[in-house]
N, C-alpha and C. Protein backbone atom coordinates (compact mmCIF):
# COMPACT_ATOMS: atom_id res chain seq x y z
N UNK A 1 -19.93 21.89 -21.23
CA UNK A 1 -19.07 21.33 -20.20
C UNK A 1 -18.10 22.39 -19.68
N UNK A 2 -17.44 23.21 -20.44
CA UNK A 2 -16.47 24.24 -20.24
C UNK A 2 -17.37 25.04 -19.46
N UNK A 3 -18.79 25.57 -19.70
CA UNK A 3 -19.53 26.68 -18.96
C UNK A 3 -19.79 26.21 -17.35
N UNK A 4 -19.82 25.16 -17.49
CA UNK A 4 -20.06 24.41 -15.95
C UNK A 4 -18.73 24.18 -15.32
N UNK A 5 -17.52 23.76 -15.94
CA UNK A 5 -16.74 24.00 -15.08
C UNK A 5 -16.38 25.29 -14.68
N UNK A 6 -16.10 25.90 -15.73
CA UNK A 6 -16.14 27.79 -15.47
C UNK A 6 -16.77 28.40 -14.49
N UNK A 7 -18.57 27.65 -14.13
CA UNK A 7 -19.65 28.19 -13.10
C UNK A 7 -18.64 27.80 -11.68
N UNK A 8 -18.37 26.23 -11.63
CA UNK A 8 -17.97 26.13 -10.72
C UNK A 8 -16.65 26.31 -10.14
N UNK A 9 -15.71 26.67 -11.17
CA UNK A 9 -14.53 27.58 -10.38
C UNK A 9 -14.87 29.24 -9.85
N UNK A 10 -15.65 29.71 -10.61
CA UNK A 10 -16.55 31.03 -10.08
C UNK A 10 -16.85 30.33 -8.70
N UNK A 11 -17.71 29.54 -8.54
CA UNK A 11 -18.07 29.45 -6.95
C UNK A 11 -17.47 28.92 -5.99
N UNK A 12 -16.34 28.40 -6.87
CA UNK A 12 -14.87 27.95 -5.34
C UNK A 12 -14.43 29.08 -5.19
N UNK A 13 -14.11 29.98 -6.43
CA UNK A 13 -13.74 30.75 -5.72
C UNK A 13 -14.43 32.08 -5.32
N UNK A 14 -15.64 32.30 -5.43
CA UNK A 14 -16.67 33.12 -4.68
C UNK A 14 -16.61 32.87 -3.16
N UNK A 15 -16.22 31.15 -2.70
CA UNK A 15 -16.44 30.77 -1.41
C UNK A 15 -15.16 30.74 -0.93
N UNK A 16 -13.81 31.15 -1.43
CA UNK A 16 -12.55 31.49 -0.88
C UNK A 16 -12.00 33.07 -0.85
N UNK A 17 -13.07 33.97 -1.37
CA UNK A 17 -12.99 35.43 -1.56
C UNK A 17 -13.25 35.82 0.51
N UNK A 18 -12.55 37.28 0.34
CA UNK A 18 -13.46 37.35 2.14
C UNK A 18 -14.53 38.08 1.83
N UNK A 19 -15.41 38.32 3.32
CA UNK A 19 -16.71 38.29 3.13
C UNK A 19 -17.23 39.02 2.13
N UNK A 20 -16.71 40.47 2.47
CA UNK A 20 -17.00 41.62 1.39
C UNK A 20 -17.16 41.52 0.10
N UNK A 21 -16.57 40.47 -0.39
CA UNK A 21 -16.56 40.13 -1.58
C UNK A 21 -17.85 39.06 -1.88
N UNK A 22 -17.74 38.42 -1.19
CA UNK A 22 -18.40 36.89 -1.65
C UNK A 22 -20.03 37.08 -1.06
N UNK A 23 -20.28 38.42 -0.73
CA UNK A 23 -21.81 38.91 -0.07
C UNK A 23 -22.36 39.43 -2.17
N UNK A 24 -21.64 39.32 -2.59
CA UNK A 24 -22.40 39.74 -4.38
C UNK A 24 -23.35 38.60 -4.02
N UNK A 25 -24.47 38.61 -4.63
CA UNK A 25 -25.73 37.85 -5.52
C UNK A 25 -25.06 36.92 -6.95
N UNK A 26 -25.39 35.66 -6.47
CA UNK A 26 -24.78 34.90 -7.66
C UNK A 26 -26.63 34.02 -8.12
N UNK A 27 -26.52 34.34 -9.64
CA UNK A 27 -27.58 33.41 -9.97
C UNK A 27 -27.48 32.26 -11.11
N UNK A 28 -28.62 31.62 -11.10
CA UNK A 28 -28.24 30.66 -11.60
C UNK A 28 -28.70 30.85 -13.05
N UNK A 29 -28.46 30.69 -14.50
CA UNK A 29 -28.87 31.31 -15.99
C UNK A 29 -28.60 29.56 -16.66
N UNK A 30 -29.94 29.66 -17.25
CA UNK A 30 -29.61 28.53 -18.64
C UNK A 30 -30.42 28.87 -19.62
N UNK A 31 -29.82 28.26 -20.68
CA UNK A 31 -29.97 28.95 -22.02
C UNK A 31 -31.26 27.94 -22.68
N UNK A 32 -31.23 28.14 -23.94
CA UNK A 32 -32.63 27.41 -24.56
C UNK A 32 -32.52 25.99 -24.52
N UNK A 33 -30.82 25.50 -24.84
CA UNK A 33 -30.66 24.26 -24.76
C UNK A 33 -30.27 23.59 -23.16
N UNK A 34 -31.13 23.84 -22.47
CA UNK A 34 -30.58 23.52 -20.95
C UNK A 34 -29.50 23.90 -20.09
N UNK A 35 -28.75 24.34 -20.99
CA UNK A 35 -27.11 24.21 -20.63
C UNK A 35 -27.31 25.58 -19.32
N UNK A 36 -26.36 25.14 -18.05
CA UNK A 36 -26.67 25.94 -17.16
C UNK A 36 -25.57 26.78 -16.68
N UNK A 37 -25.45 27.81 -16.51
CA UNK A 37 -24.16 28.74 -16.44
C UNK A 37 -24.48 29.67 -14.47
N UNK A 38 -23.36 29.46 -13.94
CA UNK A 38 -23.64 31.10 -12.83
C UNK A 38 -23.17 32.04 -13.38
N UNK A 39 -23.39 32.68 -12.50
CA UNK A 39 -22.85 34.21 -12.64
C UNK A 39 -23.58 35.90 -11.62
N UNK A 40 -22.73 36.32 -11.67
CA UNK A 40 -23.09 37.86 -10.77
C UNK A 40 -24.59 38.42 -12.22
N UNK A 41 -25.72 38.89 -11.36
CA UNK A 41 -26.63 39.41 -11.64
C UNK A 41 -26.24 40.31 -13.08
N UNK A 42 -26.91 40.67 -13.88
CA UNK A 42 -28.13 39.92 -14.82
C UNK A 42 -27.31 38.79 -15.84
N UNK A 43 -28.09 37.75 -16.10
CA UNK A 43 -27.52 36.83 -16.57
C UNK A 43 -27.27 36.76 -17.94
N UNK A 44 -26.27 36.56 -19.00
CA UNK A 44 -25.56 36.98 -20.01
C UNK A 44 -26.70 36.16 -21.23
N UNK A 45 -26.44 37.27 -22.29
CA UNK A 45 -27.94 37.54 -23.25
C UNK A 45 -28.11 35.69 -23.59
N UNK A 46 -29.11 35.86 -23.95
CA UNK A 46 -29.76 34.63 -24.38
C UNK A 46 -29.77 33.39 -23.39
N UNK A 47 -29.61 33.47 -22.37
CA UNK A 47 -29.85 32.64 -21.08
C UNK A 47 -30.89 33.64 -20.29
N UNK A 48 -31.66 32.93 -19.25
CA UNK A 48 -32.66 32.76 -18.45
C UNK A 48 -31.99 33.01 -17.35
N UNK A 49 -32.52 34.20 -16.04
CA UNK A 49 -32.39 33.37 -14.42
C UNK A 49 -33.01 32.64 -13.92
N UNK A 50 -32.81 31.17 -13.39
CA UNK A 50 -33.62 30.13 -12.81
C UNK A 50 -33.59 30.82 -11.91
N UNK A 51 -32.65 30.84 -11.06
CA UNK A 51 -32.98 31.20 -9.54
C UNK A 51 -31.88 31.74 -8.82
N UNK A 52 -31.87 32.20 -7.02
CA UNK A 52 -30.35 33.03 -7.34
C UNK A 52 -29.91 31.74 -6.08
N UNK A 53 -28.87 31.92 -6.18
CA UNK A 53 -27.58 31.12 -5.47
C UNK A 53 -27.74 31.75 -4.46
N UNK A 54 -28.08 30.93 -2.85
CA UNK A 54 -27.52 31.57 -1.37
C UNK A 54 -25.68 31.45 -1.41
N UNK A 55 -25.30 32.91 -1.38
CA UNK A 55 -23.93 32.57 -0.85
C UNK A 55 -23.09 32.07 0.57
N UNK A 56 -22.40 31.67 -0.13
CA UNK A 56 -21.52 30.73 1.48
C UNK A 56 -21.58 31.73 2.32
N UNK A 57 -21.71 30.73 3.97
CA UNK A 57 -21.63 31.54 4.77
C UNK A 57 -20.57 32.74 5.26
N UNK A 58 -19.87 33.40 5.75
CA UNK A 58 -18.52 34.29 5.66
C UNK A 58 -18.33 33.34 6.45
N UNK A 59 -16.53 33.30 6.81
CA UNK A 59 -15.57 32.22 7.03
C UNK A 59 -15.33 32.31 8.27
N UNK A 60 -16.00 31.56 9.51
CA UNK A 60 -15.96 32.19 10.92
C UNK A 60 -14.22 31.52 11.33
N UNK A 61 -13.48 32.56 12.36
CA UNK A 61 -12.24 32.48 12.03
C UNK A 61 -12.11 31.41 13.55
N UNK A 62 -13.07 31.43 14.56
CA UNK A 62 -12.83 30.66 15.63
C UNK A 62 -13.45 29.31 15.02
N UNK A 63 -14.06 28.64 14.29
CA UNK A 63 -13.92 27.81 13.88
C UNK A 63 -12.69 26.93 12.94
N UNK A 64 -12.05 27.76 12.15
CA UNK A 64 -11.24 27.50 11.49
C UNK A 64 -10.21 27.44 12.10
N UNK A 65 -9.89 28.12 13.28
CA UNK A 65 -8.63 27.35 14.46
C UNK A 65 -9.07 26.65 15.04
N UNK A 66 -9.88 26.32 15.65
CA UNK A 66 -10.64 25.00 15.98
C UNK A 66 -10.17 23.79 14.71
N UNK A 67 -10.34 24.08 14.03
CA UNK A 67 -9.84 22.86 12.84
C UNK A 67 -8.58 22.49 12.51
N UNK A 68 -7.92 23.95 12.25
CA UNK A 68 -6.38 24.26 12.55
C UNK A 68 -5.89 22.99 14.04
N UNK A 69 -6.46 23.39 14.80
CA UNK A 69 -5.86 22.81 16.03
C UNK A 69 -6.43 21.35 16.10
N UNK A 70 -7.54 20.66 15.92
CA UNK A 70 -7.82 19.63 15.62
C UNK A 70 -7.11 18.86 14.84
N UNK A 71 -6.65 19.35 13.60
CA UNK A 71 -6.03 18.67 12.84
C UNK A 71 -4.15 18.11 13.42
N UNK A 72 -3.85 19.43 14.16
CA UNK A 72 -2.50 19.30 14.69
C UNK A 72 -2.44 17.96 15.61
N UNK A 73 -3.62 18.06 16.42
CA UNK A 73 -3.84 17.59 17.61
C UNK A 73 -3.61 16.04 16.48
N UNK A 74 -4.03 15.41 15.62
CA UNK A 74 -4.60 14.56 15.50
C UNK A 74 -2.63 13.94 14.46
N UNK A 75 -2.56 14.88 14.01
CA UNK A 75 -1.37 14.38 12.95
C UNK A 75 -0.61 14.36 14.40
N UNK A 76 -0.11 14.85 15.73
CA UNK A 76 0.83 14.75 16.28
C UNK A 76 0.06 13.44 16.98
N UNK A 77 -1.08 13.04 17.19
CA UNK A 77 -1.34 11.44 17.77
C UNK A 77 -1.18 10.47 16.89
N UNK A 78 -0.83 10.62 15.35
CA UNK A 78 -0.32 9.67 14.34
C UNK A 78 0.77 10.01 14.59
N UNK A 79 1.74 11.14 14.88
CA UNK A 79 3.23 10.73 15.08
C UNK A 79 3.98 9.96 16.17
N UNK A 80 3.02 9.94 17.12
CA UNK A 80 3.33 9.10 18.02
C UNK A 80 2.90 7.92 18.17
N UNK A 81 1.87 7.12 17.29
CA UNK A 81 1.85 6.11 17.26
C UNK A 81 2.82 5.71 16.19
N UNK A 82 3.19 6.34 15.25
CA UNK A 82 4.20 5.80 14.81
C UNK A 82 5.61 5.54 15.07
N UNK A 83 6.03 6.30 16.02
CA UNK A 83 7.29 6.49 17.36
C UNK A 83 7.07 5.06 17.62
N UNK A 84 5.64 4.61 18.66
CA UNK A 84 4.98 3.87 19.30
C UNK A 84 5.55 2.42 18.49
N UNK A 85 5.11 2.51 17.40
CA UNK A 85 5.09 1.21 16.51
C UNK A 85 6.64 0.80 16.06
N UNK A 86 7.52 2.08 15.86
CA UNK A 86 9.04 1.77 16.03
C UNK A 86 9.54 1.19 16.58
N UNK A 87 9.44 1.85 17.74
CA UNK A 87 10.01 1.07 18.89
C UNK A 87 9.45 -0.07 19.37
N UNK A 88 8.41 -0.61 19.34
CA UNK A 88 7.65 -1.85 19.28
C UNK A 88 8.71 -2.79 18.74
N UNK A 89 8.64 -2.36 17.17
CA UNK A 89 9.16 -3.06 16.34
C UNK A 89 10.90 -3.40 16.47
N UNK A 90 11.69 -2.02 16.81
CA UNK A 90 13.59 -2.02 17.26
C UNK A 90 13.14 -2.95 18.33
N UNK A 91 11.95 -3.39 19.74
CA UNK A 91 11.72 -4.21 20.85
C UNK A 91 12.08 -6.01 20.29
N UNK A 92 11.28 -5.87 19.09
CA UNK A 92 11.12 -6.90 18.71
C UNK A 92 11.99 -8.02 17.62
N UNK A 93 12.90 -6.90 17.55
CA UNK A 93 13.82 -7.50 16.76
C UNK A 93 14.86 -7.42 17.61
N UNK A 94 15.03 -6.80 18.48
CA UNK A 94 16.07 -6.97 19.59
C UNK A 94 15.59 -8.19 20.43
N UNK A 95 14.38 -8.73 20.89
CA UNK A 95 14.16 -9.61 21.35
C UNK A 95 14.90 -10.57 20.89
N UNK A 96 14.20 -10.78 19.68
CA UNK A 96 14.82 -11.93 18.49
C UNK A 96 15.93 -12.55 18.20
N UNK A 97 16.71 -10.86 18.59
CA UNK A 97 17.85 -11.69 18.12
C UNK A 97 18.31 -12.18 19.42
N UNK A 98 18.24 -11.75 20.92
CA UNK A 98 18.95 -12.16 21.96
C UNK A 98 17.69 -13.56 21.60
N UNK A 99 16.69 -14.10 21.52
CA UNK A 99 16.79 -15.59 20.78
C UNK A 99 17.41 -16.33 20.35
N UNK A 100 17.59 -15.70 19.17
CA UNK A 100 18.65 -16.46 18.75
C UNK A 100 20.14 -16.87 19.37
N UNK A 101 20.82 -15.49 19.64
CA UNK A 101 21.68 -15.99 20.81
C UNK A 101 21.70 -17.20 21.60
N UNK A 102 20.76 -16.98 21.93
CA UNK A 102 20.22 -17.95 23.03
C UNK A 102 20.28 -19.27 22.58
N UNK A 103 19.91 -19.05 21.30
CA UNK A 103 19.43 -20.74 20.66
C UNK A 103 20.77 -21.09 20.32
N UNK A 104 21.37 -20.37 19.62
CA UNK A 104 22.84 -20.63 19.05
C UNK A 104 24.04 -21.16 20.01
N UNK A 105 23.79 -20.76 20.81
CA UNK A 105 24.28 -20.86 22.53
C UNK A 105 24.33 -22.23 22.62
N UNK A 106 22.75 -22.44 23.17
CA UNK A 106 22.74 -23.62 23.25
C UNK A 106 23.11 -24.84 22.50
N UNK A 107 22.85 -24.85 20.77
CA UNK A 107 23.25 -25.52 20.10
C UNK A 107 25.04 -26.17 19.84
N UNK A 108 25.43 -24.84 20.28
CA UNK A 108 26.72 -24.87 20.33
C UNK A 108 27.31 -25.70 21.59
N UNK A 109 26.90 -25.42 22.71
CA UNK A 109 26.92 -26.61 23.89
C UNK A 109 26.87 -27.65 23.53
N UNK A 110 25.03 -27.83 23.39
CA UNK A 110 24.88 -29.07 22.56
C UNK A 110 25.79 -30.06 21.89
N UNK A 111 26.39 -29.29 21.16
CA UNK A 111 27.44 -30.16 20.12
C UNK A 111 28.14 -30.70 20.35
N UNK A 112 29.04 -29.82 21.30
CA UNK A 112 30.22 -29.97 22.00
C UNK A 112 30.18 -31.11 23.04
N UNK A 113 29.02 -31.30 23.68
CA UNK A 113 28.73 -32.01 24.45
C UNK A 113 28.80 -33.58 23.90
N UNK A 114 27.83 -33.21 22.91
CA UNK A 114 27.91 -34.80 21.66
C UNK A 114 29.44 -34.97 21.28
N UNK A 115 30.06 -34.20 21.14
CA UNK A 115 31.40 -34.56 20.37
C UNK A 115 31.92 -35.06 21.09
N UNK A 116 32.09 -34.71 22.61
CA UNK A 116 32.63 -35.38 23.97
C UNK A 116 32.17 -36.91 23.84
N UNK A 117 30.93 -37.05 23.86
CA UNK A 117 30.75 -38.00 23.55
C UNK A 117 30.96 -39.05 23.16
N UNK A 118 30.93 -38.96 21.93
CA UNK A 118 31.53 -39.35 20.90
C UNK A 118 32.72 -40.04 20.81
N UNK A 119 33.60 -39.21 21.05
CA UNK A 119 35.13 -38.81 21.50
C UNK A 119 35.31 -40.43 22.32
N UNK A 120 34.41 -40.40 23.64
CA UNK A 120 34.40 -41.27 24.83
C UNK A 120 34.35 -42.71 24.31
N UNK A 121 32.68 -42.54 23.53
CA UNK A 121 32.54 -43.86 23.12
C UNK A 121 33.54 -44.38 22.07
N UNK A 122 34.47 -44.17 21.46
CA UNK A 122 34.64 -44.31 20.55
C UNK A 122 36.25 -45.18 21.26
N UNK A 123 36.57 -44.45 22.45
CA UNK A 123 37.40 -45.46 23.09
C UNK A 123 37.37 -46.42 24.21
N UNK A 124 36.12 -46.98 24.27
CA UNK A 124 35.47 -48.23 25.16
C UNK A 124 35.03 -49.12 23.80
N UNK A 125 35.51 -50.15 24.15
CA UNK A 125 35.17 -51.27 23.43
C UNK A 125 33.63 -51.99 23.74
N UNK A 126 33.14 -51.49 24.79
CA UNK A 126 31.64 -51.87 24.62
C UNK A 126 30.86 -51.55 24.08
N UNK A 127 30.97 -50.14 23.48
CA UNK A 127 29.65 -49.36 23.25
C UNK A 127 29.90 -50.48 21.25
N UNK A 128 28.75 -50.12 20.42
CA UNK A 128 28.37 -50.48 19.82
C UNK A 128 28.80 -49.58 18.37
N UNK A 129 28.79 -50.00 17.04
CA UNK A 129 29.14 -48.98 16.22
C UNK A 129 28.00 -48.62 15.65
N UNK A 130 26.62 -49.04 16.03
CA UNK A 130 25.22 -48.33 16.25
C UNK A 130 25.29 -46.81 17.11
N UNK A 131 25.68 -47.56 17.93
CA UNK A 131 25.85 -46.22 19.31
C UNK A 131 26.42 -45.05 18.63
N UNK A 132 27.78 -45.45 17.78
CA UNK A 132 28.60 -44.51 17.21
C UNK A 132 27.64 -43.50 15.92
N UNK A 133 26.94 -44.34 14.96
CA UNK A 133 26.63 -44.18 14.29
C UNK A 133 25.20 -42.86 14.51
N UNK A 134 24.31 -43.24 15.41
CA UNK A 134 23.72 -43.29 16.10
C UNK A 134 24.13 -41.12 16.75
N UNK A 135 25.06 -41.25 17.54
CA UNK A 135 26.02 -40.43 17.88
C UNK A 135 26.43 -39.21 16.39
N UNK A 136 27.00 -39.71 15.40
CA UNK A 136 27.13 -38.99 14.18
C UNK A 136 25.98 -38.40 13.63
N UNK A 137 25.14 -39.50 13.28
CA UNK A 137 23.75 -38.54 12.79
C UNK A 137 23.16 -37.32 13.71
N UNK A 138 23.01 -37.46 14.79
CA UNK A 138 22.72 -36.24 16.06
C UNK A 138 23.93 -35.16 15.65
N UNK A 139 25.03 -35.17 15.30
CA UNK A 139 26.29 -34.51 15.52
C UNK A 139 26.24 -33.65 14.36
N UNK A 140 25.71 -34.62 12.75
CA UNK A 140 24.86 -33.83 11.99
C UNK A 140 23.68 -33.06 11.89
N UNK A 141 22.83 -33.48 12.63
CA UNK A 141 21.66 -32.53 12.48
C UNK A 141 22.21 -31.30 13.24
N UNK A 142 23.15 -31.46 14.59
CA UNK A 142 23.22 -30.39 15.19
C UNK A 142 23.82 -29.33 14.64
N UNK A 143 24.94 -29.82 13.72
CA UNK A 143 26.25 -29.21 12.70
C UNK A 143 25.11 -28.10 11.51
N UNK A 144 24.13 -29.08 10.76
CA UNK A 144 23.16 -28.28 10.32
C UNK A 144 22.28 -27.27 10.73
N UNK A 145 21.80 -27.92 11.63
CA UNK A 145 21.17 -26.62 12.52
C UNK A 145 22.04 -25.14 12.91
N UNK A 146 23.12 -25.86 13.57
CA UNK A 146 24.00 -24.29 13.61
C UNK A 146 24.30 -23.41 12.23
N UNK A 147 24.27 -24.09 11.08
CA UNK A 147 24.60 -23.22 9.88
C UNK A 147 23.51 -22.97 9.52
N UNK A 148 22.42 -23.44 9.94
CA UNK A 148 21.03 -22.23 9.54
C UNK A 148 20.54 -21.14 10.25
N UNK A 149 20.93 -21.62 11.60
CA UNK A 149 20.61 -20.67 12.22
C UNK A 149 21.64 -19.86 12.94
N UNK A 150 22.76 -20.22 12.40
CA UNK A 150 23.91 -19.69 13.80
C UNK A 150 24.54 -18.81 12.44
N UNK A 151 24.56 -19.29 11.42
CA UNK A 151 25.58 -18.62 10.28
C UNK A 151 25.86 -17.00 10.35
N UNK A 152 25.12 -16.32 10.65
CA UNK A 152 25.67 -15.08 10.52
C UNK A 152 26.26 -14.47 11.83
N UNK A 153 26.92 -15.02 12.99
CA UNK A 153 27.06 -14.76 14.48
C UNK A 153 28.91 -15.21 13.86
């Protein structure tokens, strides 16, 4: 297991050497018990050459800015969708809250309006103490509603 990882850090780094280097002949050697080792020509005593290793191609440099620049190209179109998705999001919670405003607003009218109400019926002797009653429960739900949704304004 150690000889095979060993082979294959030899050939990462055979394929990160520059060209001059990485143009050696690498072959492939295993021993009686299978076990398979690389290495630079002739292969170390009591192992076999199976066969020789084509080395990596040399490292063409207009490709590799090509990739260089691909990659830029591509992390700066994830930075801007993430800009993109910010501000989406600061859109959308700014919406929200002028919603709420809005709702709180109204509720608050609302109330006020009932309390008038209220207020009115409560000094005419026609209206009913249904009417009144009637009048209070609305005055509650509205009172509730504003402390769920109005509470932090």
């Amino acid at each position: 297991m150690t000889q095979r990882l060993g082979a294959l850090l030899g050939l990462l780094l055979a394929g990160s050497m520059p060209a001059t280097a990485s143009a050696q002949n690498i072959v492939r050697c295993e021993d009686r018990q299978g076990r398979v080792s690389y290495s630079a020509p002739p292969c170390a005593a009591g192992t076999r050459e199976v066969r020789p290793v084509a080395a990596p191609p040399p490292a063409d440099a207009a490709a590799a800015q090509q990739s260089r620049q691909k990659t830029e190209r591509e992390l700066e179109r994830l930075q801007q969708r993430r800009a993109q998705a910010d501000t989406d999001a600061t859109r959308a919670h700014d919406q929200e809250r002028q919603r709420t405003a809005r709702d709180c607003e109204r509720l608050r009218i609302e109330s006020a309006a009932t309390r008038q109400t209220r207020a009115y019926l409560v000094s005419r002797s026609y209206y009913s103490s249904h009417d009144r009653d009637t009048i209070d429960a609305r005055l509650a739900q509205l009172d509730a509603e504003l402390r769920r949704r109005c509470s932090s304004d």
